[in-house]
N, C-alpha and C. Protein backbone atom coordinates (compact mmCIF):
# COMPACT_ATOMS: atom_id res chain seq x y z
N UNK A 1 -13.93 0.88 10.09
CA UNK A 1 -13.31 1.84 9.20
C UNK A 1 -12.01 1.26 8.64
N UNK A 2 -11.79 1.46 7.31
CA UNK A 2 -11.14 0.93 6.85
C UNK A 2 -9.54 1.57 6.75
N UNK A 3 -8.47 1.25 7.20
CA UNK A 3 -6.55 1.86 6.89
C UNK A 3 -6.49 2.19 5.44
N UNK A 4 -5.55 3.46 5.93
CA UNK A 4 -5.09 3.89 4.74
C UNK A 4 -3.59 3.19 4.22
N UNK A 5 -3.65 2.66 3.49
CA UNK A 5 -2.33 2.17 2.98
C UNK A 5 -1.14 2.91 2.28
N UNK A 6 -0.48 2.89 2.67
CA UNK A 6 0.89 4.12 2.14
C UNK A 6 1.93 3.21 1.66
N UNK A 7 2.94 3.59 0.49
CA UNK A 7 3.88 2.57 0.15
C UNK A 7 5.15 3.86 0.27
N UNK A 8 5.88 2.98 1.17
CA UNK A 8 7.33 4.22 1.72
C UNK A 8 7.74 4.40 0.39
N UNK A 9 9.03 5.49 0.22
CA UNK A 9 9.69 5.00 -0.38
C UNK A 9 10.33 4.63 -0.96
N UNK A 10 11.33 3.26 0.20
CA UNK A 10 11.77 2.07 -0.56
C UNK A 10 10.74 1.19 -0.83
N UNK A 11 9.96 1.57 -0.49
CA UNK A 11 9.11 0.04 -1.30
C UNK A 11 8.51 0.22 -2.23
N UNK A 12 8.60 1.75 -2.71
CA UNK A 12 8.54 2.11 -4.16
C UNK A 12 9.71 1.64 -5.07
N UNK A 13 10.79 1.97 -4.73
CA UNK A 13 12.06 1.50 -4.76
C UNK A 13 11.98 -0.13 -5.82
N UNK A 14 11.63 -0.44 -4.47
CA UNK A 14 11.43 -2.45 -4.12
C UNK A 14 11.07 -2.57 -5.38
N UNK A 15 9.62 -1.69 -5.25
CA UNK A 15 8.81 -2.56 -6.72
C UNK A 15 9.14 -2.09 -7.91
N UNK A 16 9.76 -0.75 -8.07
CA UNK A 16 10.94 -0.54 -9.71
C UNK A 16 11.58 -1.75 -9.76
N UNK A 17 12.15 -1.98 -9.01
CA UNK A 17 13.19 -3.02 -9.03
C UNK A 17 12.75 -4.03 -9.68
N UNK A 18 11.77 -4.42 -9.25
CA UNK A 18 11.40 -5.64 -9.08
C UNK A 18 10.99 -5.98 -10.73
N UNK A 19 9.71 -5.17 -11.11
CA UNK A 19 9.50 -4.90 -12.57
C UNK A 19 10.37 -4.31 -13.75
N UNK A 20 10.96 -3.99 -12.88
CA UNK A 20 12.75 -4.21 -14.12
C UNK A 20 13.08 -5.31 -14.26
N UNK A 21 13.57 -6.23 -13.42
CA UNK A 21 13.99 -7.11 -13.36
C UNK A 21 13.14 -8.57 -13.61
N UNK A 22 11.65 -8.30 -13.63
CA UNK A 22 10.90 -9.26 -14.63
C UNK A 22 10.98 -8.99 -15.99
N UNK A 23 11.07 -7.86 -16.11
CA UNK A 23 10.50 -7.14 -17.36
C UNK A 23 11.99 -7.54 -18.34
N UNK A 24 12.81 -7.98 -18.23
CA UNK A 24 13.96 -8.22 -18.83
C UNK A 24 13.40 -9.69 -19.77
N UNK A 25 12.37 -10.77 -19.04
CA UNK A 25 12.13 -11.92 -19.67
C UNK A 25 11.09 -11.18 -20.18
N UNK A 26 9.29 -10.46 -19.82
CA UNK A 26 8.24 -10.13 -20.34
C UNK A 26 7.86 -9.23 -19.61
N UNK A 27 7.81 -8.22 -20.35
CA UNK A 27 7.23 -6.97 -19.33
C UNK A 27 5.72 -7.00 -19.43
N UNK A 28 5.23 -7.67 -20.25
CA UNK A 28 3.77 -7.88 -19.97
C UNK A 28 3.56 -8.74 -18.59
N UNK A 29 4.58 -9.79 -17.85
CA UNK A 29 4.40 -10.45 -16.83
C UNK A 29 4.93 -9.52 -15.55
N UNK A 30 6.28 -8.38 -16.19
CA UNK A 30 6.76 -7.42 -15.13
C UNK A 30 5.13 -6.52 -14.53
N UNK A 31 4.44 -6.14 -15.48
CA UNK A 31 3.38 -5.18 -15.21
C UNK A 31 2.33 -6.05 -14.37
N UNK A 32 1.73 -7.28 -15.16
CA UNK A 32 0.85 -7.61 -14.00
C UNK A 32 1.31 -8.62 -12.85
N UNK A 33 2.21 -8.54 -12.40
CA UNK A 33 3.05 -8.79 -10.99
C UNK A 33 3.26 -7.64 -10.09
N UNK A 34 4.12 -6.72 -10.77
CA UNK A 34 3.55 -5.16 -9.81
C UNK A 34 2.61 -4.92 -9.53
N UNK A 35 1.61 -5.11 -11.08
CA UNK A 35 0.02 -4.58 -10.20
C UNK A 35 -0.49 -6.03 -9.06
N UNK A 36 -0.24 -7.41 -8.95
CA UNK A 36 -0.74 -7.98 -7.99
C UNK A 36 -0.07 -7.59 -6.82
N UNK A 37 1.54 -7.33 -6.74
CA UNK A 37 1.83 -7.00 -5.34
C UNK A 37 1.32 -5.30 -5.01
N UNK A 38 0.90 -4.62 -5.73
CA UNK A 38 -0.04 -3.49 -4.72
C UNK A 38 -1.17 -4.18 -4.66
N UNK A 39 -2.11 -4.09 -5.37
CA UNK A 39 -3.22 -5.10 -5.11
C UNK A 39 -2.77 -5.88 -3.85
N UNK A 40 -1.95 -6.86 -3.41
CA UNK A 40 -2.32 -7.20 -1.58
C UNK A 40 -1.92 -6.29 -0.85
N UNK A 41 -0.98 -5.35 -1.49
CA UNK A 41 -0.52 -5.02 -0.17
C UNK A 41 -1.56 -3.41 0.32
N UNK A 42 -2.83 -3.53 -1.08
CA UNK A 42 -3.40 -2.41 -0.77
C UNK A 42 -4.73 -3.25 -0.27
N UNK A 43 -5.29 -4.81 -0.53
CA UNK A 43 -5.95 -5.38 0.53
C UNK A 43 -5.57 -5.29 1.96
N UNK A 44 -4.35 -4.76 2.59
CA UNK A 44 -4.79 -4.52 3.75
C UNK A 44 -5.38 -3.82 4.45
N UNK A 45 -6.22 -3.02 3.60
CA UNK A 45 -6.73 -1.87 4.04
C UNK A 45 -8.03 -1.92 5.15
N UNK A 46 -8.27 -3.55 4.73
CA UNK A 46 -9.68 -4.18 4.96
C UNK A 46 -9.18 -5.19 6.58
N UNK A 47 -8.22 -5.55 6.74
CA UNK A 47 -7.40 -6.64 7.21
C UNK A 47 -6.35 -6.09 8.03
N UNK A 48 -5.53 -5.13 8.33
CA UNK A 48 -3.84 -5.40 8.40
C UNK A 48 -3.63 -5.71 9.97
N UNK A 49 -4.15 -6.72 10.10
CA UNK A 49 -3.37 -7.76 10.69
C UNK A 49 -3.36 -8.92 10.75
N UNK A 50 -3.70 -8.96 9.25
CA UNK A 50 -4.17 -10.89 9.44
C UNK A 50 -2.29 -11.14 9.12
N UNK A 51 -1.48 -10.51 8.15
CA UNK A 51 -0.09 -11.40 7.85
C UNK A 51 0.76 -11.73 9.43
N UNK A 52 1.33 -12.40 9.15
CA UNK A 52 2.30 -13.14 9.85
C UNK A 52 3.13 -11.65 10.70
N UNK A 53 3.94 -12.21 11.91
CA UNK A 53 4.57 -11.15 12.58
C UNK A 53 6.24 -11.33 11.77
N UNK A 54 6.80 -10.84 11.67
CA UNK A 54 7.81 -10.83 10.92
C UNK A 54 8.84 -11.51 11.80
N UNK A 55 9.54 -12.54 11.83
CA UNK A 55 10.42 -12.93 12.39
C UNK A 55 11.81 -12.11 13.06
N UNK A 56 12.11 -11.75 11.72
CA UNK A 56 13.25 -10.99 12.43
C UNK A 56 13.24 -9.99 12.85
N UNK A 57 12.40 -9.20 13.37
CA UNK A 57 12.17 -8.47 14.38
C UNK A 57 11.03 -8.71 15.95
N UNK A 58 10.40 -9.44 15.52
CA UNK A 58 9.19 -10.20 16.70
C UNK A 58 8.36 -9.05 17.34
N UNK A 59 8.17 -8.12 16.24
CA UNK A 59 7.15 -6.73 16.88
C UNK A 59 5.79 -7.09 16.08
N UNK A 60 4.86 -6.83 17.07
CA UNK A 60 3.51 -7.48 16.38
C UNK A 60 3.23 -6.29 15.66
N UNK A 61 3.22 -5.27 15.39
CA UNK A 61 3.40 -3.92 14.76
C UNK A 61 3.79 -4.47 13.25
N UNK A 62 4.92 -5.16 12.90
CA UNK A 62 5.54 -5.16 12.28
C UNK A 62 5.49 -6.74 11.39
N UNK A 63 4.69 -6.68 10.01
CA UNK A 63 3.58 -7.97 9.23
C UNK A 63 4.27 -7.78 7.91
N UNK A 64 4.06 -8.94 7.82
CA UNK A 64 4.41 -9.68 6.31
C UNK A 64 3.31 -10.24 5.41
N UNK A 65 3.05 -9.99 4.55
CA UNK A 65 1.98 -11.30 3.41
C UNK A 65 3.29 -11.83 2.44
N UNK A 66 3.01 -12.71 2.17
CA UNK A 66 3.65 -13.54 1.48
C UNK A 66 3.09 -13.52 -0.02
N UNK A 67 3.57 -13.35 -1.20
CA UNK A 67 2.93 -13.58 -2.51
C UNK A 67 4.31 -13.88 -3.31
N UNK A 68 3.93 -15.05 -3.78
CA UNK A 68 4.94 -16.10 -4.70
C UNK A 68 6.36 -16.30 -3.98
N UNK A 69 7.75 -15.48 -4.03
CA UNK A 69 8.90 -16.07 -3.66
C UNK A 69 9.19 -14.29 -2.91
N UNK A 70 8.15 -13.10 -2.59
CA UNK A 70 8.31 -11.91 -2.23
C UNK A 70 7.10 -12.22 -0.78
N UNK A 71 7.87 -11.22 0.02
CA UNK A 71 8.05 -10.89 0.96
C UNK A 71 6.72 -9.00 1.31
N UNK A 72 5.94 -9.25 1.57
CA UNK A 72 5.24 -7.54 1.29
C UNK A 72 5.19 -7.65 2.88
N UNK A 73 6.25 -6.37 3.20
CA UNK A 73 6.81 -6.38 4.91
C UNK A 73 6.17 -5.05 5.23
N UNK A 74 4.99 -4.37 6.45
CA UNK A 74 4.57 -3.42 6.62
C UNK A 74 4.40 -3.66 7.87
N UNK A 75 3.85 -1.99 8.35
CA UNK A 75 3.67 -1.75 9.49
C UNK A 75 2.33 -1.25 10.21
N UNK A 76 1.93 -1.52 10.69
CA UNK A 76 0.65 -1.52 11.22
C UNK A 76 0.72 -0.15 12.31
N UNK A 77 0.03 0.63 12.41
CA UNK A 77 0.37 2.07 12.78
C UNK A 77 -1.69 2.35 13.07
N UNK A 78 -2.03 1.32 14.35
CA UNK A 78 -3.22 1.27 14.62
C UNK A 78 -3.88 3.03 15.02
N UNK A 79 -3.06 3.51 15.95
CA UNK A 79 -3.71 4.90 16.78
C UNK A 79 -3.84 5.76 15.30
N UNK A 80 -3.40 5.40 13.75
CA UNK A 80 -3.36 6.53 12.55
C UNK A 80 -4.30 5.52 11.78
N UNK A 81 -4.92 4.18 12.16
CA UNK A 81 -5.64 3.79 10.96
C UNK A 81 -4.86 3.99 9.82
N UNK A 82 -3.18 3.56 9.90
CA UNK A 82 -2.58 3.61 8.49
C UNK A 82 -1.82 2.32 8.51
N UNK A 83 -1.34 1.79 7.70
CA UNK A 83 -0.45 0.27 7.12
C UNK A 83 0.51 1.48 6.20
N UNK A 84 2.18 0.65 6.74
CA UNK A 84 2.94 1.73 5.50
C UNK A 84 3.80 0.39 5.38
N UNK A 85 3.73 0.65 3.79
CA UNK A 85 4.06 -0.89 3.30
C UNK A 85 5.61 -0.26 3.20
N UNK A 86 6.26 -1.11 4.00
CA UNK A 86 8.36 -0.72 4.40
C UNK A 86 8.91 -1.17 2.75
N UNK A 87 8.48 -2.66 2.84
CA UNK A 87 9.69 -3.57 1.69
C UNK A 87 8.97 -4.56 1.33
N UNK A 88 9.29 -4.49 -0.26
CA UNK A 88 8.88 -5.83 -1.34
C UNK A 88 10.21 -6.19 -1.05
N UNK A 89 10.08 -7.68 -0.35
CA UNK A 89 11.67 -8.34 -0.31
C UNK A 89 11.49 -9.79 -1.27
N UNK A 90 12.35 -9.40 -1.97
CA UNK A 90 12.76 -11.50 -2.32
C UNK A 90 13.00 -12.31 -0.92
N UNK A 91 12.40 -13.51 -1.10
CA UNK A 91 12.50 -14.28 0.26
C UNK A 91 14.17 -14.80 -0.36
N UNK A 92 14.60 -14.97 -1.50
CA UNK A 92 16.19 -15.21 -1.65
C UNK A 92 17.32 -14.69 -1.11
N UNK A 93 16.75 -13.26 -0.71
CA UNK A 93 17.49 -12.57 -0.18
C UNK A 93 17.65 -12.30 1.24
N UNK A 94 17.34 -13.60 1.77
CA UNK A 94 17.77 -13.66 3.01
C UNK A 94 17.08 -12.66 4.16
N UNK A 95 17.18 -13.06 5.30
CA UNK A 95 16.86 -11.37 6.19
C UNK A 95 16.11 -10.23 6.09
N UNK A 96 15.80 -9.38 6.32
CA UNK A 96 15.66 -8.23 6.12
C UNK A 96 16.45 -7.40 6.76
N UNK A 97 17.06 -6.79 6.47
CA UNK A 97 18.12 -5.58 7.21
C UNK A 97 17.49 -4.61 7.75
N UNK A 98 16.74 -3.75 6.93
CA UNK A 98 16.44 -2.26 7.11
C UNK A 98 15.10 -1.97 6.72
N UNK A 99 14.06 -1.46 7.13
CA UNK A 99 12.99 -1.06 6.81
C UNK A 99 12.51 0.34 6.02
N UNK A 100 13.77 1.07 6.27
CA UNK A 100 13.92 2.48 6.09
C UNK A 100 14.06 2.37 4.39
């Protein structure tokens, strides 16, 4: 059976951001970049636990996929069959602070 994928949200947040801030050079490239980062981060629906454990926290709960120079940071929430995608992070930006 396949997870339901949920996007918090800041990681609604994340991805305004994010497509603003392409969309300044081509918002035709802002739009289909948003739509690829839901597109993986709604492939986990099939998967969520193949990404990586997130370093800075070391909770296996707690997964990353990687797509281009972003960061798609979620949580694996097995006993609900749900993935809640926390944060689209720039890997530029260092760390992750807060998930909330």
């Amino acid at each position: 059976m396949d997870y339901k994928v949920i996007l918090s949200p800041r990681a609604i947040q994340d991805l305004q951001e994010i497509v603003r801030y392409i969309a300044w050079d081509s918002p035709k490239d802002a739009e289909q970049f948003g739509n690829r980062l839901i597109d993986q981060a709604q492939s986990l629906s099939s998967l969520p636990e193949r990404g990586r454990v997130v370093p800075e926290f070391k909770n296996p709960q707690i997964r990353e996929l990687i797509l281009k120079s972003y960061r798609i940071v979620y949580r694996v929430k097995s006993a609900e069959k749900v993935v809640e995608i926390s944060r689209f992070w720039h890997a530029a930006r260092g760390a992750i602070g807060n998930l909330t």
